[in-house]
Protein backbone atom coordinates (compact mmCIF):
# COMPACT_ATOMS: atom_id res chain seq x y z
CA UNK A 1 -19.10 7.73 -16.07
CA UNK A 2 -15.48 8.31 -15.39
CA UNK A 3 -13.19 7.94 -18.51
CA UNK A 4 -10.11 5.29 -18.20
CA UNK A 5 -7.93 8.27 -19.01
CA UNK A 6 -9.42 9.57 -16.07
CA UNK A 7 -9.65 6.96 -13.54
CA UNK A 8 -5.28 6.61 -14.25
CA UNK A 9 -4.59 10.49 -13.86
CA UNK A 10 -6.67 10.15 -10.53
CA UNK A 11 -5.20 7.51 -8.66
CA UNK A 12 -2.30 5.92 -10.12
CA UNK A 13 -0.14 8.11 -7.83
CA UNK A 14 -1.83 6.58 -4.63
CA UNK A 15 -1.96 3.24 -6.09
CA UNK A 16 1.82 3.10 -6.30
CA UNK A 17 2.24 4.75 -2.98
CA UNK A 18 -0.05 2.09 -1.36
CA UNK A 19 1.95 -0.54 -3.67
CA UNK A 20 5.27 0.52 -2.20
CA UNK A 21 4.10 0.90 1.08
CA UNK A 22 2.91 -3.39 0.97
CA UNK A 23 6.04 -4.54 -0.89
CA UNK A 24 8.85 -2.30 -0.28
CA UNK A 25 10.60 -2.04 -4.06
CA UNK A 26 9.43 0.55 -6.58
CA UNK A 27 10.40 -1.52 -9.18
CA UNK A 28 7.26 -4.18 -7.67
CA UNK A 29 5.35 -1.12 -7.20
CA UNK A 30 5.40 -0.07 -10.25
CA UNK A 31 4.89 -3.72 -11.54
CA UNK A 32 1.71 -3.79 -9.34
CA UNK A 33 0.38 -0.55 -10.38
CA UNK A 34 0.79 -0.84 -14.14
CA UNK A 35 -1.09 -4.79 -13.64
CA UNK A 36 -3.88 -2.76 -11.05
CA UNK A 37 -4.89 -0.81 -13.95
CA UNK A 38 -4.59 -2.85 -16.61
CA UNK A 39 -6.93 -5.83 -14.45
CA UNK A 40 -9.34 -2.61 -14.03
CA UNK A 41 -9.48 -2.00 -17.45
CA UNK A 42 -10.49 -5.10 -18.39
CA UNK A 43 -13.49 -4.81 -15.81
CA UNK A 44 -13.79 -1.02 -16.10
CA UNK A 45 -17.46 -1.81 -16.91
CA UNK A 46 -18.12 -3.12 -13.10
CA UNK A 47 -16.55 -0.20 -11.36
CA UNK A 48 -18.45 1.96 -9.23
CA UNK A 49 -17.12 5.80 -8.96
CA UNK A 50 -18.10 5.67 -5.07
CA UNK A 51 -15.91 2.66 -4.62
CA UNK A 52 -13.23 3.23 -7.02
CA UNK A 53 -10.64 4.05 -4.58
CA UNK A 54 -10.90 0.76 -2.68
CA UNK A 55 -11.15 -1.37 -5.28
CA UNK A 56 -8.04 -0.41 -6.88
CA UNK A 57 -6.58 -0.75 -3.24
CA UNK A 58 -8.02 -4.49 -3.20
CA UNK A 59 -6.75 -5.42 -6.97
CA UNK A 60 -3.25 -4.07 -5.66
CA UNK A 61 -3.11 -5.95 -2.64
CA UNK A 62 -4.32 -9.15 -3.88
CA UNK A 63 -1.78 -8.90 -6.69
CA UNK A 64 1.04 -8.33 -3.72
CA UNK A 65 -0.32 -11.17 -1.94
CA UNK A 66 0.05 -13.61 -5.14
């Protein structure tokens, strides 16, 4: 099982990238990143390591889309 620690170090970077790339302002990437993780943290316990990736993706974009 991947660590939180972990899971942050590993894709946080192309979180925010993906995050800028929907909105446009770092400042609202970096807003959607930080709430990404923290919603993931709260369900760490229902991640999957093989699907990781895209559910971080989907968190991200649903938050842009609210």
């Amino acid at each position: 099982m991947i660590s939180f620690h972990d899971l942050y170090e590993r894709y946080a970077q192309d979180v925010s990238r993906f995050a800028y790339w929907l909105c446009g302002s770092a400042a609202e990437a970096e807003d959607i990143t930080a709430e990404t993780f923290f919603r993931a943290w709260i369900n760490f316990d229902k991640i999957q390591t093989a699907t990781v990736k895209a559910y971080l993706f989907t968190i991200a974009r649903n938050l842009y889309l609210q």
